[in-house]
C-alpha atoms as a PDB file:
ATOM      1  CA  UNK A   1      51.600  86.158  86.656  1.00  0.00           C
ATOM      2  CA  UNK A   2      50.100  82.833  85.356  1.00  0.00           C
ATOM      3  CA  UNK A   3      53.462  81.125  86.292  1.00  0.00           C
ATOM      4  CA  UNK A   4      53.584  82.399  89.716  1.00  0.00           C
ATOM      5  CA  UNK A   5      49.706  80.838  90.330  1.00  0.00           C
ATOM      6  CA  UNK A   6      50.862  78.198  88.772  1.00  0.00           C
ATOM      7  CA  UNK A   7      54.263  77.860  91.327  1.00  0.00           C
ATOM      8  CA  UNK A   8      51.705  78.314  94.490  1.00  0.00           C
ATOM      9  CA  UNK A   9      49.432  75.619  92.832  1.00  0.00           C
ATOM     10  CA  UNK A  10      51.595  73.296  92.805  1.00  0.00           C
ATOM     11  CA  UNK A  11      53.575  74.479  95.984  1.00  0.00           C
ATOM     12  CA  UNK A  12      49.877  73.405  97.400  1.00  0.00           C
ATOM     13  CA  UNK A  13      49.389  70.304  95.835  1.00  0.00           C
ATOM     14  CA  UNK A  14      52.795  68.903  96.719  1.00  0.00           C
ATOM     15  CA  UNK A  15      53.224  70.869 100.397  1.00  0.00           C
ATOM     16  CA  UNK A  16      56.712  68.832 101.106  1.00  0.00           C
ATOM     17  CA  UNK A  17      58.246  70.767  98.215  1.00  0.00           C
ATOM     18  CA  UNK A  18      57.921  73.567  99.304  1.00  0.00           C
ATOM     19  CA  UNK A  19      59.402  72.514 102.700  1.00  0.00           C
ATOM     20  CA  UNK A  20      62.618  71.495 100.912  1.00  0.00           C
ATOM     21  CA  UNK A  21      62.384  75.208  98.850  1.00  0.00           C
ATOM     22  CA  UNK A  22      62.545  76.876 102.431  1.00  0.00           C
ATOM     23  CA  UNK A  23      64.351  75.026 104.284  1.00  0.00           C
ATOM     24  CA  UNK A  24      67.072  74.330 101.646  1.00  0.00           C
ATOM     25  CA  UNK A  25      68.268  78.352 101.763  1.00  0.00           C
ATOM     26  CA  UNK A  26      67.731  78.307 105.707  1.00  0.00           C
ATOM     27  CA  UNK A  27      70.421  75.109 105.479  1.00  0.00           C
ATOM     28  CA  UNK A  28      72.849  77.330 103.379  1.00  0.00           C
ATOM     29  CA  UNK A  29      72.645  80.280 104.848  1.00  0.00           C
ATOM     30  CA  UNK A  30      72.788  78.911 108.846  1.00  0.00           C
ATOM     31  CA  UNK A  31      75.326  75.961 108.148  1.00  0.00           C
ATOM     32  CA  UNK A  32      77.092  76.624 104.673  1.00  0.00           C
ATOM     33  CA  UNK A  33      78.048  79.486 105.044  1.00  0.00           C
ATOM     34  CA  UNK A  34      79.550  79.161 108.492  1.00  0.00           C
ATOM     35  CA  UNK A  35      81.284  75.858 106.896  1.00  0.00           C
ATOM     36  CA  UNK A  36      82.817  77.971 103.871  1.00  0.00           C
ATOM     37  CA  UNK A  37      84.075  80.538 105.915  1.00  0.00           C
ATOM     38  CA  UNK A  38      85.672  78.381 108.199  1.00  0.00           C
ATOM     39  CA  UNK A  39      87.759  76.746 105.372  1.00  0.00           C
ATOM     40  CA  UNK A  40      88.699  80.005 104.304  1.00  0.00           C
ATOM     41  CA  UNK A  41      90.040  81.151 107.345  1.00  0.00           C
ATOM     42  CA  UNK A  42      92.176  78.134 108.318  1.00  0.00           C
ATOM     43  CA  UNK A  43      93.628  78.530 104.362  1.00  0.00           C
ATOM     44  CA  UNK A  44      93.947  82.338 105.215  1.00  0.00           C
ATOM     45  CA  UNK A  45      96.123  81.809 108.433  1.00  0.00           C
ATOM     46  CA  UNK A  46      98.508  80.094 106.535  1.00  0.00           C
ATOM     47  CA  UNK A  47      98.165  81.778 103.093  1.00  0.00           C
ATOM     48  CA  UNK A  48      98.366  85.456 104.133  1.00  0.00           C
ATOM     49  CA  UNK A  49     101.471  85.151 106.404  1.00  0.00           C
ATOM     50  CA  UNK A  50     102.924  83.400 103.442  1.00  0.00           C
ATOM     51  CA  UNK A  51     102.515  86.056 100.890  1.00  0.00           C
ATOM     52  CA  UNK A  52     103.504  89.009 103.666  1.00  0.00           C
ATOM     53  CA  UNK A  53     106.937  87.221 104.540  1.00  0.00           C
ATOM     54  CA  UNK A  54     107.945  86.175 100.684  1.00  0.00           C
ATOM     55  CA  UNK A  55     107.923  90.247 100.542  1.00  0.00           C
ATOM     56  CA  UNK A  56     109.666  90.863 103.766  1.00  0.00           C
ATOM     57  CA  UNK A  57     112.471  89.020 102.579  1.00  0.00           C
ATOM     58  CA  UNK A  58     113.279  90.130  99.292  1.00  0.00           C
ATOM     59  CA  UNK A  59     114.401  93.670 100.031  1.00  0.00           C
ATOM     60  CA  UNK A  60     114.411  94.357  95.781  1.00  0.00           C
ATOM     61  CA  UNK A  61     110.890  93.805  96.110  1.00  0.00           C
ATOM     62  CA  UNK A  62     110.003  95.652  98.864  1.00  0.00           C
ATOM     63  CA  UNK A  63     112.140  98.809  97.385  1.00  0.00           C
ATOM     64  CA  UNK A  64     110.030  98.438  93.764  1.00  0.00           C
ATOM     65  CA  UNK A  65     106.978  97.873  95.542  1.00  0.00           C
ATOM     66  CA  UNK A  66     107.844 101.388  97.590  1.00  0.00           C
ATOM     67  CA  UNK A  67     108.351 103.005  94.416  1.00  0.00           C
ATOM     68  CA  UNK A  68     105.235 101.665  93.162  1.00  0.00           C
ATOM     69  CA  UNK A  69     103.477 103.092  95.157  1.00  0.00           C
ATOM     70  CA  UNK A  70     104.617 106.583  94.793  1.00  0.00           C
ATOM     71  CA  UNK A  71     104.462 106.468  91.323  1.00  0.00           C
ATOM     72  CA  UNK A  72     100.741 105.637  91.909  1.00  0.00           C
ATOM     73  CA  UNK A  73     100.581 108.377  94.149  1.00  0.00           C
ATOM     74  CA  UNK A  74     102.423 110.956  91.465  1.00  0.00           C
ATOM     75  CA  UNK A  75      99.963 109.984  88.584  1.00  0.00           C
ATOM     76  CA  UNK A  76      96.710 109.899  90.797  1.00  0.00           C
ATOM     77  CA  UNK A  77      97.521 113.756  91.958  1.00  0.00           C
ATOM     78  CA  UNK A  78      97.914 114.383  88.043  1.00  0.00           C
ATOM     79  CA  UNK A  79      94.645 112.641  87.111  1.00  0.00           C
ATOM     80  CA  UNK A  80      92.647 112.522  90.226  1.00  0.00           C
ATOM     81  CA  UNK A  81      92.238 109.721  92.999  1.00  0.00           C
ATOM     82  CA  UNK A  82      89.249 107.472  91.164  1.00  0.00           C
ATOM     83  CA  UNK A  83      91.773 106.906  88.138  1.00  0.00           C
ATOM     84  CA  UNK A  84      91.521 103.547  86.941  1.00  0.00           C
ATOM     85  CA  UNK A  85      94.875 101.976  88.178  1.00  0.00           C
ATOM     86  CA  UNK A  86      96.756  98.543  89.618  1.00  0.00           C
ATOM     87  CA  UNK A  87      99.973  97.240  89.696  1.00  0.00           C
ATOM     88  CA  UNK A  88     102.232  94.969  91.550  1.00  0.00           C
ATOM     89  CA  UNK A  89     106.073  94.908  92.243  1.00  0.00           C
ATOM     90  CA  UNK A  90     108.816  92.052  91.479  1.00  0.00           C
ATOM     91  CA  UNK A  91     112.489  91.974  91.491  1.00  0.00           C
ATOM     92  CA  UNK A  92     113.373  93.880  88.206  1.00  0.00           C
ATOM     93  CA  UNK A  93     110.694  96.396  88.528  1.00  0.00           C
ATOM     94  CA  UNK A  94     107.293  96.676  88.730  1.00  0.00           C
ATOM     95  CA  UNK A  95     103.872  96.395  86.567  1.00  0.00           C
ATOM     96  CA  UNK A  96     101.565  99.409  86.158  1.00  0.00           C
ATOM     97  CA  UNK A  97      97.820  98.873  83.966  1.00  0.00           C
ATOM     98  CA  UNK A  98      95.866 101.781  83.527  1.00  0.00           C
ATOM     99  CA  UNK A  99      95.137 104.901  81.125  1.00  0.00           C
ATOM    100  CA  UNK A 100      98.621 105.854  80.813  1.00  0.00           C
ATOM    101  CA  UNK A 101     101.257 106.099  77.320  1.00  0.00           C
ATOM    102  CA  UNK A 102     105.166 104.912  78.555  1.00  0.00           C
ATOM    103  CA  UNK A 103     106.330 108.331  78.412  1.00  0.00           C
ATOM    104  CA  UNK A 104     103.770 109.628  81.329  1.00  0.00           C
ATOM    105  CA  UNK A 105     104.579 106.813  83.406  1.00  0.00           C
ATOM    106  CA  UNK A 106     108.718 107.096  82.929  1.00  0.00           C
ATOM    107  CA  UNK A 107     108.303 110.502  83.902  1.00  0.00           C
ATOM    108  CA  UNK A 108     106.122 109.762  86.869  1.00  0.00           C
ATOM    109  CA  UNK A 109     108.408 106.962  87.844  1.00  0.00           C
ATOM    110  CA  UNK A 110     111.397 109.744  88.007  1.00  0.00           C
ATOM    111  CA  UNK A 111     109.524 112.161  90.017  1.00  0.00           C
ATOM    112  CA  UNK A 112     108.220 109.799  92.660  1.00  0.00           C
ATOM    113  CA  UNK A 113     112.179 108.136  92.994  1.00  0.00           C
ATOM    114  CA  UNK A 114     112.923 111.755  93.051  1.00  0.00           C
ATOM    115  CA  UNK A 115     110.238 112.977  95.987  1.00  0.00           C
ATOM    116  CA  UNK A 116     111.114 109.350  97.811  1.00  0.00           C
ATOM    117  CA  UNK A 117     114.944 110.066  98.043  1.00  0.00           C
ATOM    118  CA  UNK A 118     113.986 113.679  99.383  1.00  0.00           C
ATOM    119  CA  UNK A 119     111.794 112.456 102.165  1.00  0.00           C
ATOM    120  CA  UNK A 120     108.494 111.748 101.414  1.00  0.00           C
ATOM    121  CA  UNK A 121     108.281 108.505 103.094  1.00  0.00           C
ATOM    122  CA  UNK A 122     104.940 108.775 102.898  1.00  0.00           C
ATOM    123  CA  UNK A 123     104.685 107.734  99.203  1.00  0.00           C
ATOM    124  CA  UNK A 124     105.595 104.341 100.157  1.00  0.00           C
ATOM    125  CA  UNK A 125     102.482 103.665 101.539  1.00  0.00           C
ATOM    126  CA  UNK A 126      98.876 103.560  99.071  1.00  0.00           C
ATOM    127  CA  UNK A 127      95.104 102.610 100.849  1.00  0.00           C
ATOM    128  CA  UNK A 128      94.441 100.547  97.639  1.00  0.00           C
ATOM    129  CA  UNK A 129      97.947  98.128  97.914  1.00  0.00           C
ATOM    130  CA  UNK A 130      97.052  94.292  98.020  1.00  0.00           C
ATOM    131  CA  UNK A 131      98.820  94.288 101.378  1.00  0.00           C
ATOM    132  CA  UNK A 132      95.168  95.505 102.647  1.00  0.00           C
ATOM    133  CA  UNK A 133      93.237  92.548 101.111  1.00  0.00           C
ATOM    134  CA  UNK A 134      95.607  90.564 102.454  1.00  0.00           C
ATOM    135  CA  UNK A 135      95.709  91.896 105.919  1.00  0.00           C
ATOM    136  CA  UNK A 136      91.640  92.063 105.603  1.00  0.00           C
ATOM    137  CA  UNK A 137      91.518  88.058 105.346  1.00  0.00           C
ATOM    138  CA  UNK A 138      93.986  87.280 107.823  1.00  0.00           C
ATOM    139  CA  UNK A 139      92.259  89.427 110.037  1.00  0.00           C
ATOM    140  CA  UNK A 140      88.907  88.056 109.583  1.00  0.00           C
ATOM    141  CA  UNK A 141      90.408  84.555 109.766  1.00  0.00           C
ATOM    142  CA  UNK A 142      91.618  85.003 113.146  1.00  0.00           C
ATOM    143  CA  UNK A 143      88.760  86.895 114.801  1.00  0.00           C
ATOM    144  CA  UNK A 144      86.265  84.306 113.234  1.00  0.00           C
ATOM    145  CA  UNK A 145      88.602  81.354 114.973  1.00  0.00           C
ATOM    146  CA  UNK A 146      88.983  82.856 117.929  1.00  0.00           C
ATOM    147  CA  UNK A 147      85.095  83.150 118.074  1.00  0.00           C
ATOM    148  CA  UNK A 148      84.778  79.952 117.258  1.00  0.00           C
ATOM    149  CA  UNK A 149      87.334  78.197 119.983  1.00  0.00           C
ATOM    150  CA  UNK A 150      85.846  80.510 122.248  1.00  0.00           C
ATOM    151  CA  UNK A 151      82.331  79.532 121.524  1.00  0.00           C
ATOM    152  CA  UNK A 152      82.506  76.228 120.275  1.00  0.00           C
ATOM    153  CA  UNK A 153      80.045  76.010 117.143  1.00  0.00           C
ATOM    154  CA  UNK A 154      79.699  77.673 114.107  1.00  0.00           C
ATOM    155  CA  UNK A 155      77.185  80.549 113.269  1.00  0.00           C
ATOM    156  CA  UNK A 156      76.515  83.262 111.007  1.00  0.00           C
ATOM    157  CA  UNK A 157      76.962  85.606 113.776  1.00  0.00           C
ATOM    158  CA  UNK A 158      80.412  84.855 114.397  1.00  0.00           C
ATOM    159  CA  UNK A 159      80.836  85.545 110.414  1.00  0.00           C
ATOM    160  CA  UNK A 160      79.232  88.783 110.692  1.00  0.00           C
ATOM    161  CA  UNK A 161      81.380  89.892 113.630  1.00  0.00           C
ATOM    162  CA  UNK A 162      84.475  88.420 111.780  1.00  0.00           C
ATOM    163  CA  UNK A 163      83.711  90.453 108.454  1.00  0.00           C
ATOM    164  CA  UNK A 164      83.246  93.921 111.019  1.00  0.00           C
ATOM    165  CA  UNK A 165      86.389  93.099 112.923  1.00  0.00           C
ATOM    166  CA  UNK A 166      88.309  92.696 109.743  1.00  0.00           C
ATOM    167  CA  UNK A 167      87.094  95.744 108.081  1.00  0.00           C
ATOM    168  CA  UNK A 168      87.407  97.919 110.692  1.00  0.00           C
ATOM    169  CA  UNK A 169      90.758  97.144 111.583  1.00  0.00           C
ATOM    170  CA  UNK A 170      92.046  95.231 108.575  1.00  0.00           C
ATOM    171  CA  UNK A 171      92.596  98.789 106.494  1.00  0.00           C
ATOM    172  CA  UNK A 172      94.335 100.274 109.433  1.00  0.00           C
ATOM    173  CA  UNK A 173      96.561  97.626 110.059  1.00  0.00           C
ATOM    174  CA  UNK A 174      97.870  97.147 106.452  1.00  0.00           C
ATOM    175  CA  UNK A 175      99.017 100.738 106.658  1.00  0.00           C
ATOM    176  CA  UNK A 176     101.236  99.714 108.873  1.00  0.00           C
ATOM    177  CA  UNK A 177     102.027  96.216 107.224  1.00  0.00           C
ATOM    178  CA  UNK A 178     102.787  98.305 104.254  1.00  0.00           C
ATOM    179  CA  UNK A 179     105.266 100.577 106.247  1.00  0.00           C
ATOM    180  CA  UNK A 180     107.124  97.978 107.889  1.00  0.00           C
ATOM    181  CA  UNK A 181     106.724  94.909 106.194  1.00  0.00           C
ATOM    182  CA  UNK A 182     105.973  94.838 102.396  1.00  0.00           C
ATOM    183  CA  UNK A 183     107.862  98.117 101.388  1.00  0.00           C
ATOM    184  CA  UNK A 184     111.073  99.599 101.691  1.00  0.00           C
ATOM    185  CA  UNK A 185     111.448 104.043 101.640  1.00  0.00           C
ATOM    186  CA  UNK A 186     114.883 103.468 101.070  1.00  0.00           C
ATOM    187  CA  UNK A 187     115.501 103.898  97.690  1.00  0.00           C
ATOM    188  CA  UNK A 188     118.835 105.893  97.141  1.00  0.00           C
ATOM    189  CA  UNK A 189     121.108 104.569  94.674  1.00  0.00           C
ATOM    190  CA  UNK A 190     117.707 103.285  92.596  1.00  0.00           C
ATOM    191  CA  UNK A 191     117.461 103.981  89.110  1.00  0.00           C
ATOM    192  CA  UNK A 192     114.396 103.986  86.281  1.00  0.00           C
ATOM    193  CA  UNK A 193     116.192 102.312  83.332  1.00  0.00           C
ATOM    194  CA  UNK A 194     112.937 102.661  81.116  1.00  0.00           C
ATOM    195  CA  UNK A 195     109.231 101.654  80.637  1.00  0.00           C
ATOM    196  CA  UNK A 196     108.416  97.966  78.251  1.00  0.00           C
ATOM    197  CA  UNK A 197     104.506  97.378  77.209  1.00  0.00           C
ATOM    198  CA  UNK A 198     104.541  94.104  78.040  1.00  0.00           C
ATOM    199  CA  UNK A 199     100.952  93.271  76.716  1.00  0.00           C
ATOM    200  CA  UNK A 200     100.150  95.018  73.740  1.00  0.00           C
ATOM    201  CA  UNK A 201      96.894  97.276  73.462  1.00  0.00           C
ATOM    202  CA  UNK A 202      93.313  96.656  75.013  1.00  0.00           C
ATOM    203  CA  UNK A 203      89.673  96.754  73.829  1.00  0.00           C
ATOM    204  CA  UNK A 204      87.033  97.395  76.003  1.00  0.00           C
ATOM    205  CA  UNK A 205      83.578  96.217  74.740  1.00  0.00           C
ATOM    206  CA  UNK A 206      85.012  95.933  71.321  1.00  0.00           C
ATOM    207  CA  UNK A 207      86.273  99.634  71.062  1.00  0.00           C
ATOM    208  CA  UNK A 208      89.951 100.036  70.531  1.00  0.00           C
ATOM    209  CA  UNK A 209      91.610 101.656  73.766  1.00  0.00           C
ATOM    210  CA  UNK A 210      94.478 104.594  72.797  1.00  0.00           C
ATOM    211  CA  UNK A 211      96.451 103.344  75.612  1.00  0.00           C
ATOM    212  CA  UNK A 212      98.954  99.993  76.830  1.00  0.00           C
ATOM    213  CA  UNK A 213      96.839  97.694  79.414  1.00  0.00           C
ATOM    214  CA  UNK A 214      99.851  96.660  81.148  1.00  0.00           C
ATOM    215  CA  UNK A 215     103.189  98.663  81.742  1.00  0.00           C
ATOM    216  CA  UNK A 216     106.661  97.464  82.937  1.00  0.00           C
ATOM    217  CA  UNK A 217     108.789  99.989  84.761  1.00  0.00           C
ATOM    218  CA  UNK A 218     112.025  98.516  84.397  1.00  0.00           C
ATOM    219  CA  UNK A 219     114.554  99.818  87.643  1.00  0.00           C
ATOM    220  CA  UNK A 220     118.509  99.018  88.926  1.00  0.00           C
ATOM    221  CA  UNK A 221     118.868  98.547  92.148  1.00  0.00           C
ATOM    222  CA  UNK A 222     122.572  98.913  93.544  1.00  0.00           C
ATOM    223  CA  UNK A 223     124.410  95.906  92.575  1.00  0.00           C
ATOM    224  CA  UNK A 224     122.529  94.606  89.979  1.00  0.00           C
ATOM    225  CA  UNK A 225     123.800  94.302  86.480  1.00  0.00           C
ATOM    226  CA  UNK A 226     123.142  97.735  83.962  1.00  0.00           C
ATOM    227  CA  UNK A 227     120.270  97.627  81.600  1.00  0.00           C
ATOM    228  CA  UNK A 228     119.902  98.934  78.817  1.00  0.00           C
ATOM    229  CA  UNK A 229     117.162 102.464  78.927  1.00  0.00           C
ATOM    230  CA  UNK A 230     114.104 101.120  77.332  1.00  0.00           C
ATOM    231  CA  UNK A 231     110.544 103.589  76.737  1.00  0.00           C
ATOM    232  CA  UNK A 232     108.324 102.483  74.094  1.00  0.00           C
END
């Protein structure tokens, strides 16, 4: 309390600091912010295309990140939809970090190539894949722009509409991103050669976790050279 009197005292005393203290956030908030977000989206409209396409056309990829995916799918139903757990695809396979041993995630790896070779499309797809972030920005890049050619100046406004566009339609979008651009259902002839821990163990807040942070499902695609099975 004796601080804050003594803030307004001298807020008083020297009235043109305390001009700059409200005015300075008004700045930020009205011109900043605008400014920042504008950056972002021109580095979004090139970035986000970018990362998409690099998928697109690497068909291995787009097949692990498929399976992925339903293996995300075959562990959530398992241990319920708010389980801790990420992962992203690459050429030989594909990462998976959460509360899992090797063993659980081989096995779930099997069943979703399994239920993916039967049908179930579906699996491909997953409302927390990084295709959606991506598909967010790009969104709100384009719909802030497009305000912006259309109205000639920057404003917070057209950030807030941006941000509503994106997230409205951004989600809905990536489903079909996913679908058609960043995965691949077609997984016959795949194989699951075998699960690496790639990163040892992890401690949370000093405390010991029983389980790998990061797991490597390694797969065979047709045509690519035999591995040898690997669960540890």
């Amino acid at each position: 309390m004796p601080l804050l009197l003594l803030l307004v005292l001298f807020l008083f005393l020297v009235p043109w600091l305390g001009l700059i203290v409200l005015v300075l956030p008004l700045f930020l908030v009205l011109f900043m912010i605008p400014f920042g977000f504008a950056l972002r989206s021109l580095f979004w409209l090139f970035a986000g295309p970018k990362q998409i396409l690099a998928v697109f056309f690497n068909i291995r990829i787009r097949r692990n990140h498929a399976l992925e995916h339903a293996t995300a799918h075959v562990l959530e139903e398992a241990a319920g939809p708010s389980l801790p757990l990420s992962g992203y695809a690459v050429e030989d396979g594909f990462f998976v970090d959460g509360p899992f041993q090797a063993v659980i995630v081989f096995a779930a790896a099997k069943e979703a190539l399994r239920r993916l070779e039967a049908g179930e499309v579906d699996l491909a797809l997953h409302r927390r894949c990084g295709t959606t972030v991506v598909v967010v920005n790009l969104v709100a890049s384009v719909a802030f722009l497009l305000i912006l050619w259309g109205t000639g100046h920057l404003s917070l406004l057209a950030v807030l509409v941006a941000l509503a566009v994106a997230n409205g339609a951004g989600p809905l979008l990536s489903g079909f991103v996913q679908r058609h651009l960043t995965t691949d259902a077609d997984v016959k002839g795949m194989e699951i050669l075998g699960v690496e821990v790639r990163s040892g163990r992890s401690s949370s807040f000093g405390a010991f976790l029983p389980f790998p942070s990061r797991l490597f499902v390694v797969t065979r695609q047709p045509g690519q050279a035999l591995k040898a099975e690997i669960v540890r």
